[in-house]
C-alpha atoms as a PDB file:
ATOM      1  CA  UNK A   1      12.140   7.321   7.756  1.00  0.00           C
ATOM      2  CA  UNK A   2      15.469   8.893   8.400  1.00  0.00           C
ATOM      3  CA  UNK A   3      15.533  12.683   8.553  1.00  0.00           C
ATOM      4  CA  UNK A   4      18.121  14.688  10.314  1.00  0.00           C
ATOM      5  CA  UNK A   5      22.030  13.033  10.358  1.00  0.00           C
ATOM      6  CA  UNK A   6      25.293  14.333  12.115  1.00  0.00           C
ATOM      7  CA  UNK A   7      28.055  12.197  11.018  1.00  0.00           C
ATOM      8  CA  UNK A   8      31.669  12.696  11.812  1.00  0.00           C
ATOM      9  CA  UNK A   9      34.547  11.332   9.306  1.00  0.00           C
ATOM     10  CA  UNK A  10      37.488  11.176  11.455  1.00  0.00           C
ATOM     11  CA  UNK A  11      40.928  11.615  10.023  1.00  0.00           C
ATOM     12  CA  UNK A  12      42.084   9.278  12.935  1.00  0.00           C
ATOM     13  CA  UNK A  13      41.029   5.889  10.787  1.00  0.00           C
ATOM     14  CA  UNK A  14      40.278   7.632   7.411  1.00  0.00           C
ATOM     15  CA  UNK A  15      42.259   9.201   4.762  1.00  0.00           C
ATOM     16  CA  UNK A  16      42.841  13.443   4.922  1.00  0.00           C
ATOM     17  CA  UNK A  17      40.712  14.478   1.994  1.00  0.00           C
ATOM     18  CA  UNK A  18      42.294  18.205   0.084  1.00  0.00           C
ATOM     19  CA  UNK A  19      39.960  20.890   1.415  1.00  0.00           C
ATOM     20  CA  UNK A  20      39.188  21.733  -2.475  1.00  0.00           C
ATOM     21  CA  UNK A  21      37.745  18.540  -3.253  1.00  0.00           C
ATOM     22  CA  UNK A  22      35.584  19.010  -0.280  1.00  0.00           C
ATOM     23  CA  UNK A  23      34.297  22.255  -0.576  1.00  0.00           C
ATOM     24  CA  UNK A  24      33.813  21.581  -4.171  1.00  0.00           C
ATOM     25  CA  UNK A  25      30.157  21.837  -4.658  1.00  0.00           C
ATOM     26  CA  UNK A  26      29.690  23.956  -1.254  1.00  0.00           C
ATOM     27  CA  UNK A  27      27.859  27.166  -1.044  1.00  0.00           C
ATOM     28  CA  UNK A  28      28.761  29.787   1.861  1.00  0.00           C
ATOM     29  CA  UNK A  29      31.904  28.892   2.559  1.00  0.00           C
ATOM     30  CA  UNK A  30      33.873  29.969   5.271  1.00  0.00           C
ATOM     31  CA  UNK A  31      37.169  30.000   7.161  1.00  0.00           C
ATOM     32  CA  UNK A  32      37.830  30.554  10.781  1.00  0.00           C
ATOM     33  CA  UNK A  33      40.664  30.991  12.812  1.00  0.00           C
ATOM     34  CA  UNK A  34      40.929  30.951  16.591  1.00  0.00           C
ATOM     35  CA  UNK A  35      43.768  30.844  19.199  1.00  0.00           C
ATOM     36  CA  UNK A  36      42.783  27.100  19.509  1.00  0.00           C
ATOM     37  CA  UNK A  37      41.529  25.898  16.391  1.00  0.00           C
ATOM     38  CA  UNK A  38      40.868  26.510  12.998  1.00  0.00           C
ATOM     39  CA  UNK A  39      38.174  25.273  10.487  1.00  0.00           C
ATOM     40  CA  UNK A  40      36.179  25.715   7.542  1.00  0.00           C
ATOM     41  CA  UNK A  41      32.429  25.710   6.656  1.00  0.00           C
ATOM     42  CA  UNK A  42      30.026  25.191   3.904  1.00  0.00           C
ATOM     43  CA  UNK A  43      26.426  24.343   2.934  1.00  0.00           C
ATOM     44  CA  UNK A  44      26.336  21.204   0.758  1.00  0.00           C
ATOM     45  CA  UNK A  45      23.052  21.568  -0.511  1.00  0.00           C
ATOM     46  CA  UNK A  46      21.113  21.818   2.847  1.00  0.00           C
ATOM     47  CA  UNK A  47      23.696  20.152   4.791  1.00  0.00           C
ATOM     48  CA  UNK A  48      26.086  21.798   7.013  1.00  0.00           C
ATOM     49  CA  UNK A  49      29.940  20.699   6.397  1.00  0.00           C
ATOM     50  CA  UNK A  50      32.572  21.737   8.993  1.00  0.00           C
ATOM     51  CA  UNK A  51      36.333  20.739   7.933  1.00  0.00           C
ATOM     52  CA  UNK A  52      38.757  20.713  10.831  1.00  0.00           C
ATOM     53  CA  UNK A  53      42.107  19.395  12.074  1.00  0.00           C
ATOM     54  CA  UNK A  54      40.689  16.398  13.343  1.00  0.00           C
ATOM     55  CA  UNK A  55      37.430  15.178  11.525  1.00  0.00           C
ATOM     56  CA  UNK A  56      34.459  16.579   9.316  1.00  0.00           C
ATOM     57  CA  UNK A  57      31.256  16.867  10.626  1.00  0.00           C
ATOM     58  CA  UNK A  58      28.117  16.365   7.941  1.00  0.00           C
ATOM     59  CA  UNK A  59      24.654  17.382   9.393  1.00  0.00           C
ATOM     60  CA  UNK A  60      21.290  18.035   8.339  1.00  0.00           C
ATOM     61  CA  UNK A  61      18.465  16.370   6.808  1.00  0.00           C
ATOM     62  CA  UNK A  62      18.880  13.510   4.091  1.00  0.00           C
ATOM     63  CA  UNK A  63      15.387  13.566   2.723  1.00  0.00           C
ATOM     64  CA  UNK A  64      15.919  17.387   2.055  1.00  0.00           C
ATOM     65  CA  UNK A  65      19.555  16.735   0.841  1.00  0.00           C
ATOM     66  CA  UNK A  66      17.689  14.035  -1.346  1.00  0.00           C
ATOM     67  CA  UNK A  67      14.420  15.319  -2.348  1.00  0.00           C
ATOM     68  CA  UNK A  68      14.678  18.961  -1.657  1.00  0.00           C
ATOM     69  CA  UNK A  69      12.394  18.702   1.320  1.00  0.00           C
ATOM     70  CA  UNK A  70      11.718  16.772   4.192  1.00  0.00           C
ATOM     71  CA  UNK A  71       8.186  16.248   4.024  1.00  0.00           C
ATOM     72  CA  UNK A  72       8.709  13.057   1.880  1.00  0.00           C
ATOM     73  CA  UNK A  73      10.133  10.245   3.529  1.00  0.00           C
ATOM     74  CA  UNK A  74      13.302   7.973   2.840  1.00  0.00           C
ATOM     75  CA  UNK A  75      13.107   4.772   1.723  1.00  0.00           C
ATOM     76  CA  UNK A  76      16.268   2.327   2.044  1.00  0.00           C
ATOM     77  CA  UNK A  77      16.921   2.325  -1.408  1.00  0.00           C
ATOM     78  CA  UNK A  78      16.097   6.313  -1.201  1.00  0.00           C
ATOM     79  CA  UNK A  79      19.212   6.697   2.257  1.00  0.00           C
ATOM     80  CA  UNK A  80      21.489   4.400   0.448  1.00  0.00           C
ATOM     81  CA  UNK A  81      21.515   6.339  -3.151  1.00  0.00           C
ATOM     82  CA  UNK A  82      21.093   9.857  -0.422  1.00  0.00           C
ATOM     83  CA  UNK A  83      24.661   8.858   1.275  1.00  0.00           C
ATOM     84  CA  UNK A  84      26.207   7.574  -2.207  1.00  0.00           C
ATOM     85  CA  UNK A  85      25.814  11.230  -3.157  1.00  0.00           C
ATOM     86  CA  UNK A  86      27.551  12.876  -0.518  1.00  0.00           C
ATOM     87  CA  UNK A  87      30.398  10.628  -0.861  1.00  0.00           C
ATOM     88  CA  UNK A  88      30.639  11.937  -4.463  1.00  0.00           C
ATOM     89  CA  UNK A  89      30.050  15.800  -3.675  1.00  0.00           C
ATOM     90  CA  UNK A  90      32.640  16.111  -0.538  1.00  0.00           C
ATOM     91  CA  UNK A  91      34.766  13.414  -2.480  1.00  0.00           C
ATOM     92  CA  UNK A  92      35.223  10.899   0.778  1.00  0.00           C
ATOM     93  CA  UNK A  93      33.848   7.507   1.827  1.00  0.00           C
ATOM     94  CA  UNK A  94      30.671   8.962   3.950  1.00  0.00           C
ATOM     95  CA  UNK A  95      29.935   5.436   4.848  1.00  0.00           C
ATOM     96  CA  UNK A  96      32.644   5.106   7.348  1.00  0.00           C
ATOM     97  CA  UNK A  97      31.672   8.574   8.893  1.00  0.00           C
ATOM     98  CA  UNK A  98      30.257   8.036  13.129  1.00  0.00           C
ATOM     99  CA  UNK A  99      26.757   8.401  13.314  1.00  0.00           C
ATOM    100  CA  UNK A 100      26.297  10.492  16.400  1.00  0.00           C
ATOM    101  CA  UNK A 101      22.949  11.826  15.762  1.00  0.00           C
ATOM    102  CA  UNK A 102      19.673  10.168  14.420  1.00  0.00           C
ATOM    103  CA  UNK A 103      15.961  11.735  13.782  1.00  0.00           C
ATOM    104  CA  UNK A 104      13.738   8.970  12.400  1.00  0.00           C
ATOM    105  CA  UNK A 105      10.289  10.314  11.412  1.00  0.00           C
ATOM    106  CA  UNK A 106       7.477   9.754   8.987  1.00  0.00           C
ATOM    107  CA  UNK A 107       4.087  12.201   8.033  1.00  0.00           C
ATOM    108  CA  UNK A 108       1.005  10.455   8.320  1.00  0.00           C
ATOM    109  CA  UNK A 109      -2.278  11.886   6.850  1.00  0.00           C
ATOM    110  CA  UNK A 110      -5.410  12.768   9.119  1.00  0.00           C
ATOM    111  CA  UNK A 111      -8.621  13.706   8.690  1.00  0.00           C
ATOM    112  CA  UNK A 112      -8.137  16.442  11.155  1.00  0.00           C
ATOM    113  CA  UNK A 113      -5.531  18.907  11.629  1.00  0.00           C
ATOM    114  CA  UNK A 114      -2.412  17.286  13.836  1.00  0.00           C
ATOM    115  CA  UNK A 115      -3.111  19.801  16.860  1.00  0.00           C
ATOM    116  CA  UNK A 116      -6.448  18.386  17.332  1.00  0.00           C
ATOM    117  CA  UNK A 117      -4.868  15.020  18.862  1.00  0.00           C
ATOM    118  CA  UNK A 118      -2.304  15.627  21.436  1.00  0.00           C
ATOM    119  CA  UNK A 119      -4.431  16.660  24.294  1.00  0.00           C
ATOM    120  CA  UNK A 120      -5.739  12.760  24.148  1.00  0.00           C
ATOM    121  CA  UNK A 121      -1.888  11.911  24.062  1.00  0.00           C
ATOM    122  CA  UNK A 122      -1.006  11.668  27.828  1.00  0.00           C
ATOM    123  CA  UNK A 123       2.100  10.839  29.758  1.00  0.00           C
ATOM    124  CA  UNK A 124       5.125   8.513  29.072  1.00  0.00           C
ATOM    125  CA  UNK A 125       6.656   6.776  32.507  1.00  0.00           C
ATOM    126  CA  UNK A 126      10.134   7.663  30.714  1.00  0.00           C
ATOM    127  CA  UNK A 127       9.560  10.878  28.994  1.00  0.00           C
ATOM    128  CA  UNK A 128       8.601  14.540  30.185  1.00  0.00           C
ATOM    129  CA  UNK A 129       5.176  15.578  28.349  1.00  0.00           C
ATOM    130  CA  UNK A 130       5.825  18.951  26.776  1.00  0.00           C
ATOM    131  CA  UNK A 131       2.909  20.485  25.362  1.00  0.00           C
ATOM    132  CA  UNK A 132       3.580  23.797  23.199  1.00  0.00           C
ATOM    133  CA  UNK A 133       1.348  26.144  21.306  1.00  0.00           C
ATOM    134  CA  UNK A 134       1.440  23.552  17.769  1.00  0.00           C
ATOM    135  CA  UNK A 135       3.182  20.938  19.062  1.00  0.00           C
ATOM    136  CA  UNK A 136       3.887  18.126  21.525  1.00  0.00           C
ATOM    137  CA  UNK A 137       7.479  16.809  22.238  1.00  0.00           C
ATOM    138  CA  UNK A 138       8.377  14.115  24.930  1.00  0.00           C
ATOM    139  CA  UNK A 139      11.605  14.965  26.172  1.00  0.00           C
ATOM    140  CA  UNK A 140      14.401  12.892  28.383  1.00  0.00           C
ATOM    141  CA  UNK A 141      18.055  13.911  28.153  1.00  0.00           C
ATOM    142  CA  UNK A 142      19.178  11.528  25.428  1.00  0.00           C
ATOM    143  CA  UNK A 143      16.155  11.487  23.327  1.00  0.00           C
ATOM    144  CA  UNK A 144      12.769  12.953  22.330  1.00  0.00           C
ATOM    145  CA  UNK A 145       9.471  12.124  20.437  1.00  0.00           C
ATOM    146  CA  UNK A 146       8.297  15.186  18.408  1.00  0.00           C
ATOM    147  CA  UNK A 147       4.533  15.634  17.443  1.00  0.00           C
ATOM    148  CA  UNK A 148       3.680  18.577  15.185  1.00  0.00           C
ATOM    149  CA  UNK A 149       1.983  19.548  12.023  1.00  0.00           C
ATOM    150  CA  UNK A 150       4.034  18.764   9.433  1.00  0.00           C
ATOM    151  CA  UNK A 151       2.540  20.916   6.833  1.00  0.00           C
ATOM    152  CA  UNK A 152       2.402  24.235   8.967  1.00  0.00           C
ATOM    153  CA  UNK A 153       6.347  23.756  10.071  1.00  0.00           C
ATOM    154  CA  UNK A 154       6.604  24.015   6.364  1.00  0.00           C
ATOM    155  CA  UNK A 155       4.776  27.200   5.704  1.00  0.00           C
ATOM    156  CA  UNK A 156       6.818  28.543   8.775  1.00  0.00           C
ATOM    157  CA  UNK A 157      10.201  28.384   7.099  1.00  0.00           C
ATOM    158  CA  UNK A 158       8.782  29.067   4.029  1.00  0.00           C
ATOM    159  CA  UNK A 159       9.429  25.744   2.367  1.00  0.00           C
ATOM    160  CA  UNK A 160       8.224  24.298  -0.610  1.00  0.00           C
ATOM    161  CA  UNK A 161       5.200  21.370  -0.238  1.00  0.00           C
ATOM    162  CA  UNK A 162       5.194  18.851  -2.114  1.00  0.00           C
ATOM    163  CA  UNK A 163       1.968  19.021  -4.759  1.00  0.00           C
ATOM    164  CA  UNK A 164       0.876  15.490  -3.193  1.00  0.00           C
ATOM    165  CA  UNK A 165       0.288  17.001   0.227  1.00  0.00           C
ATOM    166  CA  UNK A 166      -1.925  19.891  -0.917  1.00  0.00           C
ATOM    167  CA  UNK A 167      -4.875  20.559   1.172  1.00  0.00           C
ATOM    168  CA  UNK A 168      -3.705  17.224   3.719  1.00  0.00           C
ATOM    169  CA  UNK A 169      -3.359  17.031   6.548  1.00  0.00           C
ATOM    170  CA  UNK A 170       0.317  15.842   7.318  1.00  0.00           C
ATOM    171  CA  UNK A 171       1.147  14.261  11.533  1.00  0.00           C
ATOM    172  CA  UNK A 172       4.484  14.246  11.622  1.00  0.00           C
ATOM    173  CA  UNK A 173       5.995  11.838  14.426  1.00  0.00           C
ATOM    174  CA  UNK A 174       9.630  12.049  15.014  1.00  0.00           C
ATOM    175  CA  UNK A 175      11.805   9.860  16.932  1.00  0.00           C
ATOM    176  CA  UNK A 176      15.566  11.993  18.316  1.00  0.00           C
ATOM    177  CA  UNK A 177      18.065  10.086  19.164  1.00  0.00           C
ATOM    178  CA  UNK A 178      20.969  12.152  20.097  1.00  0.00           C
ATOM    179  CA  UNK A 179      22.901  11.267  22.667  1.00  0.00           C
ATOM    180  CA  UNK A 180      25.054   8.688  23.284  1.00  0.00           C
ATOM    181  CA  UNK A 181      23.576   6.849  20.002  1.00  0.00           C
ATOM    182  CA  UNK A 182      25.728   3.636  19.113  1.00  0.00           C
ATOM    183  CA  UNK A 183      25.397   2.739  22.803  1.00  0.00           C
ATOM    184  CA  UNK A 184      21.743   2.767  22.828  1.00  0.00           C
ATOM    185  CA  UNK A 185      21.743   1.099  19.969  1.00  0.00           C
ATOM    186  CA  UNK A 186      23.910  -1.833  21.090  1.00  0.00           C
ATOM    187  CA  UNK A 187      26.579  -0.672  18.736  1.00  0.00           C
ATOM    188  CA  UNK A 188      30.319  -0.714  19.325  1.00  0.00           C
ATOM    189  CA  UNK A 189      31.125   1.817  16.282  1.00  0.00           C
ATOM    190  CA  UNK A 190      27.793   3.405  14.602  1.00  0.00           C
ATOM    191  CA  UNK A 191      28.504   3.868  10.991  1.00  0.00           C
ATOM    192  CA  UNK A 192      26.759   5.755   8.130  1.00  0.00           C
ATOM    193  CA  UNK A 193      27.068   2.526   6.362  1.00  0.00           C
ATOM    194  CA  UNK A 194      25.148   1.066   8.601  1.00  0.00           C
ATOM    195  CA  UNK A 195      22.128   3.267   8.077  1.00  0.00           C
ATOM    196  CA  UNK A 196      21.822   1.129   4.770  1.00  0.00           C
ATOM    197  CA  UNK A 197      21.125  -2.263   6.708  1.00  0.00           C
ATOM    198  CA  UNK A 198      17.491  -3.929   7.922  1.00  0.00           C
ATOM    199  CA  UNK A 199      19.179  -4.876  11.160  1.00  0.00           C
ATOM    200  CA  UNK A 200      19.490  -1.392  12.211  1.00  0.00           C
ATOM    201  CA  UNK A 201      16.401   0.303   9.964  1.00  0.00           C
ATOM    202  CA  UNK A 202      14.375  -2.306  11.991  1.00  0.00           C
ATOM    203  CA  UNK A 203      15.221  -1.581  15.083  1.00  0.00           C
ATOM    204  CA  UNK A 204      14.783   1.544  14.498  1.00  0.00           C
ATOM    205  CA  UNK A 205      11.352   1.063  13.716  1.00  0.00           C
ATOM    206  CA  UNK A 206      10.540  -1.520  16.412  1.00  0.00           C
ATOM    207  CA  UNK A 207      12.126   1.626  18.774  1.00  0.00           C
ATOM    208  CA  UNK A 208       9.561   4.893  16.850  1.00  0.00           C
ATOM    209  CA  UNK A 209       6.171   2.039  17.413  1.00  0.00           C
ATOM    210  CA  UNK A 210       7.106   1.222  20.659  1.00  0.00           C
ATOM    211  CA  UNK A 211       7.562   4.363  22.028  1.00  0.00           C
ATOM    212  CA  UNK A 212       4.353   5.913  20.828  1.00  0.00           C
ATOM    213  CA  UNK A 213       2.466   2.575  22.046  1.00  0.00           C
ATOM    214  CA  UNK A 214       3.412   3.448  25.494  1.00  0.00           C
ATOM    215  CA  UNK A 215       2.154   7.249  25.915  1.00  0.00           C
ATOM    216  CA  UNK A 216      -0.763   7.248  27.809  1.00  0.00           C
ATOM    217  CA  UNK A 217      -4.074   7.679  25.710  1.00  0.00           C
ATOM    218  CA  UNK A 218      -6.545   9.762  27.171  1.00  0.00           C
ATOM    219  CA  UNK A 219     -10.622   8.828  26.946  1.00  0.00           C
ATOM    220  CA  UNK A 220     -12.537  11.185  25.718  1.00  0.00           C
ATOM    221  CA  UNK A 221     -15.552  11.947  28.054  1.00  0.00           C
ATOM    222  CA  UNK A 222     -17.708  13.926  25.122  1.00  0.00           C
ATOM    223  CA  UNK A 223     -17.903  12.833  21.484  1.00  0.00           C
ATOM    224  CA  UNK A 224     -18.330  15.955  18.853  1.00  0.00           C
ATOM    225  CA  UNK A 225     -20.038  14.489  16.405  1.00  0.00           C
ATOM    226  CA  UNK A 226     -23.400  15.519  14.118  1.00  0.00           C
ATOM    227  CA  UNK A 227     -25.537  12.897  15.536  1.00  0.00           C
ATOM    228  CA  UNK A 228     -25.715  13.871  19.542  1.00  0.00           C
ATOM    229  CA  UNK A 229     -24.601  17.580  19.385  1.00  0.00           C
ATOM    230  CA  UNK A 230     -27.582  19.653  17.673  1.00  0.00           C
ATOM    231  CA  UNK A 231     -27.544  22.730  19.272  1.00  0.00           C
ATOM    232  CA  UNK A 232     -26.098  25.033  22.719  1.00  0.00           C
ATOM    233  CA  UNK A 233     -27.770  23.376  24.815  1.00  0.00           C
ATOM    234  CA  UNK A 234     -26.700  19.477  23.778  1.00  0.00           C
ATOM    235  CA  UNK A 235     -22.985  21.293  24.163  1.00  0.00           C
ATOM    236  CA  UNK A 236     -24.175  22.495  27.577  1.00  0.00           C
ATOM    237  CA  UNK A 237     -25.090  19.220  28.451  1.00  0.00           C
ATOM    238  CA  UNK A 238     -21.992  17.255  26.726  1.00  0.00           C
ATOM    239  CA  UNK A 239     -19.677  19.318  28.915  1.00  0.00           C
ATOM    240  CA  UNK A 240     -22.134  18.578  32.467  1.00  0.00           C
ATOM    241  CA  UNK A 241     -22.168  14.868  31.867  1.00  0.00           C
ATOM    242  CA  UNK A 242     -18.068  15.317  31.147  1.00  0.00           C
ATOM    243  CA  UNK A 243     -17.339  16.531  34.237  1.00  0.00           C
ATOM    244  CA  UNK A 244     -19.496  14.317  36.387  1.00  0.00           C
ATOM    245  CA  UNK A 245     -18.196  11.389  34.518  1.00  0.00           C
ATOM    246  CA  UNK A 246     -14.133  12.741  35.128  1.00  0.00           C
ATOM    247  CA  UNK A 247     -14.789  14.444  38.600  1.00  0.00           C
ATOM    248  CA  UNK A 248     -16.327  12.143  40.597  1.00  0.00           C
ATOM    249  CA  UNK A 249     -14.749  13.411  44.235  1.00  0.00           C
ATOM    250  CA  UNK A 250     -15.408  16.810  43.305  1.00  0.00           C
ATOM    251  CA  UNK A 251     -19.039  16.357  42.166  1.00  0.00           C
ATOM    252  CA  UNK A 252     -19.169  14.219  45.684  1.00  0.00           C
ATOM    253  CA  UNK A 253     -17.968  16.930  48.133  1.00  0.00           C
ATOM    254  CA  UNK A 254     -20.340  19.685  45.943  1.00  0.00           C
ATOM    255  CA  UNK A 255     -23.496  17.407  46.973  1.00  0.00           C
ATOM    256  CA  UNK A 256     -22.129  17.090  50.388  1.00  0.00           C
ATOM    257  CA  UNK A 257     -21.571  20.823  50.640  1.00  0.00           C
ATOM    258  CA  UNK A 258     -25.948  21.275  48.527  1.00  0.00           C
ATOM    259  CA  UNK A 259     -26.936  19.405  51.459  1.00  0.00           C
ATOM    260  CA  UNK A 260     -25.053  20.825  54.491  1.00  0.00           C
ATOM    261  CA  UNK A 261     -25.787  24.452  53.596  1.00  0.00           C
ATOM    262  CA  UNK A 262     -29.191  23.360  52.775  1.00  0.00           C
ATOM    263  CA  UNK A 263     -29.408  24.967  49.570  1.00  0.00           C
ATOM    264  CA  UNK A 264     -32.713  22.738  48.366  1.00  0.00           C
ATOM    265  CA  UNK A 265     -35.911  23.918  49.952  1.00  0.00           C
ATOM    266  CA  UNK A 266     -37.559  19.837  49.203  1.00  0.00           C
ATOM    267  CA  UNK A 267     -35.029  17.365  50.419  1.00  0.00           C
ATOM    268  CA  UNK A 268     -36.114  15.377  47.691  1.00  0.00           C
ATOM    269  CA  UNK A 269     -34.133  17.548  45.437  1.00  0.00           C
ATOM    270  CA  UNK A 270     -30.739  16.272  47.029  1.00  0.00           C
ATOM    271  CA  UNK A 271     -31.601  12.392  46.323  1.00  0.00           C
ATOM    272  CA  UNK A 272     -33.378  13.149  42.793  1.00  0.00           C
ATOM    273  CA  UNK A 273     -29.881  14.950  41.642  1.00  0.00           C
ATOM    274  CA  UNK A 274     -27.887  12.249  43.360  1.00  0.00           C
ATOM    275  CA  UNK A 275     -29.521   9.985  41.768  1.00  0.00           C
ATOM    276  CA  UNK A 276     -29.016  11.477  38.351  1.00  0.00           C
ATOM    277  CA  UNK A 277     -25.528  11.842  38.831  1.00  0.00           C
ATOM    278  CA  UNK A 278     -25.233   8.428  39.846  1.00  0.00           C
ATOM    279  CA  UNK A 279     -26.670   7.047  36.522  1.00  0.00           C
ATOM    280  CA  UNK A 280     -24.481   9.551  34.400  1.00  0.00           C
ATOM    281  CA  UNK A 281     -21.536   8.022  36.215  1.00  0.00           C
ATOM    282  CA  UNK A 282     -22.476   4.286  35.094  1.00  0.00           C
ATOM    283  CA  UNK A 283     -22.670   4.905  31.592  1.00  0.00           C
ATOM    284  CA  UNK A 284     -19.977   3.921  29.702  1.00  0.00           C
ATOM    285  CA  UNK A 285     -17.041   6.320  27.941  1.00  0.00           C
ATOM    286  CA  UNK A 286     -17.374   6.649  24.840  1.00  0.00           C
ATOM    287  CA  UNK A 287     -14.293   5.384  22.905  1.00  0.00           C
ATOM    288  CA  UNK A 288     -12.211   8.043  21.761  1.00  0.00           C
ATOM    289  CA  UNK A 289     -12.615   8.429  17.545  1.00  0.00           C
ATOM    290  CA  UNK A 290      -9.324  10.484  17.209  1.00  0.00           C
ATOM    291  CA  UNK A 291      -6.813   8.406  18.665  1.00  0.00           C
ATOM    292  CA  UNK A 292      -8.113   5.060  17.091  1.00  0.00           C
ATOM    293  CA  UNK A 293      -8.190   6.823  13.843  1.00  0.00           C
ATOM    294  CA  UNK A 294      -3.979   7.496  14.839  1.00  0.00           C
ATOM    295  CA  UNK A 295      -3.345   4.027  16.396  1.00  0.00           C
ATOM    296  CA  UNK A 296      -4.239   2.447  13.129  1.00  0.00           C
ATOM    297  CA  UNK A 297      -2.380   4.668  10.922  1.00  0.00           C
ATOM    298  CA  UNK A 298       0.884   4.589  13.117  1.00  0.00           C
ATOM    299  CA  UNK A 299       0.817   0.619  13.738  1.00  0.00           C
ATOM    300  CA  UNK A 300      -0.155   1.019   9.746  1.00  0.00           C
ATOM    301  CA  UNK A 301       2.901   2.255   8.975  1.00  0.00           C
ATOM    302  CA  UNK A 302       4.804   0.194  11.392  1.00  0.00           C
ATOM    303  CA  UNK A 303       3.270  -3.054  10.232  1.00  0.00           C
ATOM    304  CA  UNK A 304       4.324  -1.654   6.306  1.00  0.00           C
ATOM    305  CA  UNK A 305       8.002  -1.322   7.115  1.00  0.00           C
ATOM    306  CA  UNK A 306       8.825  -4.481   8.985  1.00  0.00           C
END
């Protein structure tokens, strides 16, 4: 479940490593030197390491440092052997690095492509909704929930897929958290070390469920499916019933508005389609197929974990 890390291993209560030893098994490495600082740079693996007078800063993804992608997932066993790695490549204790930064995301397989879901994903009362051309991302200053198709990001940047996700279709749900971390977290110092324990990994978990149980999810007012949309004209009259059913005020003042211009030649006409209108608005909404297909794959993976 964990994805993206920054971690900062401060020389103020841990030992100055040799720059050498860091940079060992670093690609692109770099020096810089400015009127106020100085530091160096590398890429350790797909992680970015900066080395300077005060700390070094580890970020990126784990499962991609692990795996060589991020569309598998860590497991606890998976983060614990991930961080036991870097310790050995930049030759320093990672685990008592700060944790400053967490992403904690999983893919979940649909039967349609991920796009197809978030316009029945509404609002959040402590999130702004943030709808984008392939995505959907719930944004607040110190955190964010990311929706997006995991599988296209992929193709995107060109990345490899793993051969188990062929032809799937991968949901990816991420949880941000990064600002002000340990103190959301009800932690005095956040450690990398701690990323191995169930106290946090839980509540981490608790924190990803909860937040998607409380975003809004929208009814769907017509049901695309074999059995009740044949041809144009059941589409024609999917959409009517829609709008009467989600419009009531408007559909209201447009009968008002039939009737004062006297439109209707046979005043009969106004009551008849009143009355039809009426009876479309009684029926009941049918339950939306898409998101209870989602709901029981997220709380799926929820009820899986804990």
């Amino acid at each position: 479940m964990y994805d993206t890390i920054n971690m900062y291993y401060q020389f103020e209560d841990n030992p100055i490593p040799n720059t050498n030893d860091v940079f060992r098994y670093c690609t692109n490495i770099s020096c810089t030197d400015k009127k106020n600082s100085s530091y160096m740079q590398g890429d350790l693996k797909n992680m970015r390491v900066t080395f300077n007078e005060g700390s070094i800063s580890i970020k990126g993804s784990l499962p991609k440092y692990y795996f060589g992608n991020n569309c598998e997932t860590l497991s606890k066993s998976n983060t614990k052997e991930a961080l036991e790695n870097i310790s050995s490549d930049l030759s320093i204790d990672i685990n008592k690095a700060k944790v400053t930064r967490i992403d904690f995301s999983t893919n979940i397989i649909t039967q349609y492509k991920p796009i197809i879901y978030f316009d029945y994903m509404g609002s959040h009362s402590n999130f702004t909704r943030c709808p984008n051309q392939s995505s959907l991302y719930y944004n607040q200053r110190s955190k964010k929930l990311l929706f997006y198709d995991k599988i296209q990001e992929a193709k995107n940047k060109g990345m490899n897929i793993p051969i188990q996700y062929n032809g799937q279709n991968l949901f990816r749900y991420e949880l941000v958290l990064k600002r002000d971390v340990a103190r959301f977290l009800k932690y005095n110092n956040l450690l990398a070390q701690d990323l191995n324990t169930e106290h946090l990994f839980n509540k981490l978990v608790h924190l990803w469920y909860a937040y998607y149980k409380s975003i809004d999810k929208i009814s769907k007012t017509i049901k695309i499916m074999p059995e009740n949309i044949k041809t144009p004209k059941d589409v024609k009259d999917a959409l009517y019933r829609a709008m009467i059913r989600s419009n009531p005020l408007v559909v209201s003042k447009l009968l008002s508005e039939l009737k004062a211009k006297k439109v209707f030649e046979h005043k009969e006409y106004y009551s008849r389609l009143k009355s039809s209108i009426r009876k479309i608005q009684k029926e009941e909404i049918v339950e939306n197929d898409l998101m209870d297909e989602l709901n029981k794959k997220i709380e799926g993976v929820y009820f899986e974990l804990m």
